[in-house]
N, C-alpha and C. Protein backbone atom coordinates (compact mmCIF):
# COMPACT_ATOMS: atom_id res chain seq x y z
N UNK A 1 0.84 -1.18 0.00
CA UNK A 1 0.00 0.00 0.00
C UNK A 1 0.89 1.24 0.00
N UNK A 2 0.61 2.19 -0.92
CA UNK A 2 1.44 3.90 -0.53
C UNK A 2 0.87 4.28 0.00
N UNK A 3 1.09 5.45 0.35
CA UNK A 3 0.73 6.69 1.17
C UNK A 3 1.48 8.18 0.47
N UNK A 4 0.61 9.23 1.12
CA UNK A 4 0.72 9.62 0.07
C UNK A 4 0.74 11.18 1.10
N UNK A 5 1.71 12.26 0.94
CA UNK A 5 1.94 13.43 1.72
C UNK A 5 1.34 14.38 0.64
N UNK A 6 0.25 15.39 1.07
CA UNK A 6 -0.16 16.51 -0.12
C UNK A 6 0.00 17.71 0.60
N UNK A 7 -0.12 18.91 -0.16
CA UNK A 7 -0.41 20.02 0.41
C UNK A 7 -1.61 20.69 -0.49
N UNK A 8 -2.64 20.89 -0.10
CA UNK A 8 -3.86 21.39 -0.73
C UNK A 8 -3.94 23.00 -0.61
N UNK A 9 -4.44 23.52 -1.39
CA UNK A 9 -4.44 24.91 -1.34
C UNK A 9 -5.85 25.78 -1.53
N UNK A 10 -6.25 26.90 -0.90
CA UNK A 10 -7.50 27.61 -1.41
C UNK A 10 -7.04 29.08 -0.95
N UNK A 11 -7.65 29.44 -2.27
CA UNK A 11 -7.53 31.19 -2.39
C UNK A 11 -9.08 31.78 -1.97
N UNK A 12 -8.79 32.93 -1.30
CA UNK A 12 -9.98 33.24 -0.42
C UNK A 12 -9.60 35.12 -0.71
N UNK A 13 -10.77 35.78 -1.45
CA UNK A 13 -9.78 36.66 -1.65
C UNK A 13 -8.25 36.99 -2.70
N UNK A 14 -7.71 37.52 -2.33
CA UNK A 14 -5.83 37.41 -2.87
C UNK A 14 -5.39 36.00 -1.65
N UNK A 15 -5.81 35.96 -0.41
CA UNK A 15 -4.97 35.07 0.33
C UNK A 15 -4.69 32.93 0.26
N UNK A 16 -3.74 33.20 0.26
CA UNK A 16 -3.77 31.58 -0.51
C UNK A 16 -3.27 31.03 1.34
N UNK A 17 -4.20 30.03 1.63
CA UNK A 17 -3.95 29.41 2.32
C UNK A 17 -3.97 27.67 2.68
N UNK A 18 -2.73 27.49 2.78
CA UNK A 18 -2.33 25.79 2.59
C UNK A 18 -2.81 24.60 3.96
N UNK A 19 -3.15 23.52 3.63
CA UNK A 19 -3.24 22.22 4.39
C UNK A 19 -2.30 21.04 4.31
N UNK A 20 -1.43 20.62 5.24
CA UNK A 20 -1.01 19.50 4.95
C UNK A 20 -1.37 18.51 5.71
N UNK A 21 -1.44 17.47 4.91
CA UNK A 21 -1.88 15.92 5.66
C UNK A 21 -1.25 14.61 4.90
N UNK A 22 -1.71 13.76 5.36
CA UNK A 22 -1.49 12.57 4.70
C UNK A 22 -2.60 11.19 4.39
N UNK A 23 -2.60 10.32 3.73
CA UNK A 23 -3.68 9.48 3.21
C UNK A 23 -2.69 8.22 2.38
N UNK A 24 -4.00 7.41 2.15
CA UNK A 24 -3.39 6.26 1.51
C UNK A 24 -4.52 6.29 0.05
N UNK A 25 -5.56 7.64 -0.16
CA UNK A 25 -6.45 7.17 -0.86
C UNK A 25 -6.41 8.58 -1.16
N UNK A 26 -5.76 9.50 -2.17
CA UNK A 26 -5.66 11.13 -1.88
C UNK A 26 -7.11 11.39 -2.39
N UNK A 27 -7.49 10.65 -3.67
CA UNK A 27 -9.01 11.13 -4.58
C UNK A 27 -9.81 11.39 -3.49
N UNK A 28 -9.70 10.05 -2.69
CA UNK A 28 -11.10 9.98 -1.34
C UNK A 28 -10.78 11.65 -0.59
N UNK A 29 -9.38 11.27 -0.16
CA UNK A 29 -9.63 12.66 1.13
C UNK A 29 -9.72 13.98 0.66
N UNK A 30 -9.26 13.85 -0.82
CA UNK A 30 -9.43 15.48 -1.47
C UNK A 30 -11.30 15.98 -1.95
N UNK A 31 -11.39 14.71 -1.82
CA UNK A 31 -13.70 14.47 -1.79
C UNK A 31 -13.85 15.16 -0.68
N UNK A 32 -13.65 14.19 0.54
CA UNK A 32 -13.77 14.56 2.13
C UNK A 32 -13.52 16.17 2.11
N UNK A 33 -12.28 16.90 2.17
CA UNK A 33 -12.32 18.42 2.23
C UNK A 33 -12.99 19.18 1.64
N UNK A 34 -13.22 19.02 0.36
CA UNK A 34 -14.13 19.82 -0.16
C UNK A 34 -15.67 19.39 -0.38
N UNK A 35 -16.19 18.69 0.69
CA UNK A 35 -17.31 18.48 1.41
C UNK A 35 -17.85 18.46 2.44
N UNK A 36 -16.68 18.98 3.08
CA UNK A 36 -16.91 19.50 4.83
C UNK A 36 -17.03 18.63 5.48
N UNK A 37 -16.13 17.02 5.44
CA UNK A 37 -16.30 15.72 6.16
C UNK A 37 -14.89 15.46 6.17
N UNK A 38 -13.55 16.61 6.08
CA UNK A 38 -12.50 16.14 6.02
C UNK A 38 -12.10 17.05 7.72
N UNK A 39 -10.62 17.05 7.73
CA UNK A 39 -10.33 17.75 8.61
C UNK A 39 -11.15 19.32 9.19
N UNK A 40 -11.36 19.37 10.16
CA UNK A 40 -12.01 20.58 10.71
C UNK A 40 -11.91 22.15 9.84
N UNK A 41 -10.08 22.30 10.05
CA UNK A 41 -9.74 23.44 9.54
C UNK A 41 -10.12 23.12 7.94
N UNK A 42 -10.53 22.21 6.97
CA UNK A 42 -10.68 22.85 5.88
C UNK A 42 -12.17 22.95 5.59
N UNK A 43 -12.82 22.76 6.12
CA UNK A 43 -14.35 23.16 6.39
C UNK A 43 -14.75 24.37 5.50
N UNK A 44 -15.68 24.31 4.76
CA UNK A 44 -16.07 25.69 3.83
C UNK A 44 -15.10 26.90 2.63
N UNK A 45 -14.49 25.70 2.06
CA UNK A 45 -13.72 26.04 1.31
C UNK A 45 -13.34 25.00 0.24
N UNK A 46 -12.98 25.96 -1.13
CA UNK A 46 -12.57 24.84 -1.92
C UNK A 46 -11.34 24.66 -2.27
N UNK A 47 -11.00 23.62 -2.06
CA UNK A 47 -9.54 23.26 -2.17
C UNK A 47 -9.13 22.28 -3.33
N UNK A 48 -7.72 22.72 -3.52
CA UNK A 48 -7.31 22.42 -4.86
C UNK A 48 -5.98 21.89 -4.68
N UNK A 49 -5.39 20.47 -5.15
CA UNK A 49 -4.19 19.84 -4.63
C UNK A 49 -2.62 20.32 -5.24
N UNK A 50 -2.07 20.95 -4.80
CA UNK A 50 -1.06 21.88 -4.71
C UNK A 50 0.76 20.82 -5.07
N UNK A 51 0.57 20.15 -4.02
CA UNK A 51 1.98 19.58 -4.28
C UNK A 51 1.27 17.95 -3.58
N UNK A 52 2.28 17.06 -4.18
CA UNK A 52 1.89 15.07 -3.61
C UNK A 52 3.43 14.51 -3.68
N UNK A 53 3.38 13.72 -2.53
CA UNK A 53 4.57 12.51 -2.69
C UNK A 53 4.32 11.28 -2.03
N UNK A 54 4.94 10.41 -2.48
CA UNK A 54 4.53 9.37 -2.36
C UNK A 54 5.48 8.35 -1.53
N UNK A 55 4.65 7.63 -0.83
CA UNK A 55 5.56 6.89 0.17
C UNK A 55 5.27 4.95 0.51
N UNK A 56 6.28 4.66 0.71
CA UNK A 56 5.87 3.03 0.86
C UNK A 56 5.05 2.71 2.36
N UNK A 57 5.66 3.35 3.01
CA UNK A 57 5.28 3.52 4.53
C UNK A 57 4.77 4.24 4.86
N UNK A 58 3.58 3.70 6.04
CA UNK A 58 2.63 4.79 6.98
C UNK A 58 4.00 6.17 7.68
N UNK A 59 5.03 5.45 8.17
CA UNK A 59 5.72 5.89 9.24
C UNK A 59 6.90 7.14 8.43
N UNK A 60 6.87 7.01 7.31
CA UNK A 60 7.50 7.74 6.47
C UNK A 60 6.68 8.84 6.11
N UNK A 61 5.30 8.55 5.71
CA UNK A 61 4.51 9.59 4.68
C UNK A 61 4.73 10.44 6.35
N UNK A 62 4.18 9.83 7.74
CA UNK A 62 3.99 10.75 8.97
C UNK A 62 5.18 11.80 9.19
N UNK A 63 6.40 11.41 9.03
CA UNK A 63 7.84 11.97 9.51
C UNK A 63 7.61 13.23 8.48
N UNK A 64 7.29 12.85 6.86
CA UNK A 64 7.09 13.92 5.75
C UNK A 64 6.24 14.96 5.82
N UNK A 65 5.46 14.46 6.24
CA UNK A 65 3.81 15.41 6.65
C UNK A 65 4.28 16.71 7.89
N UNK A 66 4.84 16.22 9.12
CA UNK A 66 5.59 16.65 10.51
C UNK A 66 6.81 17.85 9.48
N UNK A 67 7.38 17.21 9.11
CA UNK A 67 8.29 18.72 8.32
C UNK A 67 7.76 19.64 7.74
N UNK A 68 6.91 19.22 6.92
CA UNK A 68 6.37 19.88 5.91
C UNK A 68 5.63 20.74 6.90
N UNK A 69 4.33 20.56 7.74
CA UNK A 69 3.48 21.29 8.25
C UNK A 69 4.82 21.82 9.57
N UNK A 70 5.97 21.94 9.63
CA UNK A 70 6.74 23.09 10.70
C UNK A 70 7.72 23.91 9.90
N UNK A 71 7.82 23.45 8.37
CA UNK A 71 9.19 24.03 7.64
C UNK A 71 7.97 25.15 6.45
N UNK A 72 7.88 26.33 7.23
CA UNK A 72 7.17 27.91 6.22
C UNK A 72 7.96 27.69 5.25
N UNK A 73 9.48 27.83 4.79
CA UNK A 73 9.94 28.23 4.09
C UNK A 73 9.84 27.34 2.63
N UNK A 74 9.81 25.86 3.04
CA UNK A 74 9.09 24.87 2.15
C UNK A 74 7.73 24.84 1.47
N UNK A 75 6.66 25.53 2.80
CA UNK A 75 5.56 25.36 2.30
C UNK A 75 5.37 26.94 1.04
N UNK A 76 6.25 27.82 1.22
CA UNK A 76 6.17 29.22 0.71
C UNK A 76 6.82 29.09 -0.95
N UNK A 77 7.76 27.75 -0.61
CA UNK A 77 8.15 27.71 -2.26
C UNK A 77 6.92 26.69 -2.91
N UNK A 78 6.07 25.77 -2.33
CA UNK A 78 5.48 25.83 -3.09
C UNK A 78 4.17 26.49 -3.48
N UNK A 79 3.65 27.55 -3.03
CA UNK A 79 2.93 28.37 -2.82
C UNK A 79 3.19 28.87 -4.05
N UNK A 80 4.62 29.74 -3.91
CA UNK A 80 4.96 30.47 -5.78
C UNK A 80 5.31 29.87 -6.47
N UNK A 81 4.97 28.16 -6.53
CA UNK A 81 5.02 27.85 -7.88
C UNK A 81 4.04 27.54 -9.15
């Protein structure tokens, strides 16, 4: 089974604001958010999948996800791309 690290994105306004998580099924959980049955914070918004990687391991995609959602400067390059 993969797994799979994304960062989803929605513009609100000019302001672009990002989600990161992780899944083993991205189609399903990118349904879930933009139906208000996914994580809390993306509730009432539409979101659009920004950056994906892919992993063999639960314990890997988690370690990837943990950087990503503490490293701004990562999440800011992919923002301007």
């Amino acid at each position: 089974m993969m797994f799979f690290v994304y960062v989803i994105g929605s513009k609100k306004k000019l302001k672009l604001t990002t989600y990161v998580g992780y899944t083993n099924n991205i189609e399903k959980r990118l349904n879930l958010h933009n139906t208000g049955k996914g994580a809390k914070f993306t509730r009432g918004r539409k979101w659009k999948l920004m950056y994906l990687e892919k992993y063999k391991t639960k314990k890997e995609a988690i370690l990837r996800e943990h950087y990503i959602k503490k490293n701004r400067k990562f999440r800011n390059t992919i923002k301007s791309k």
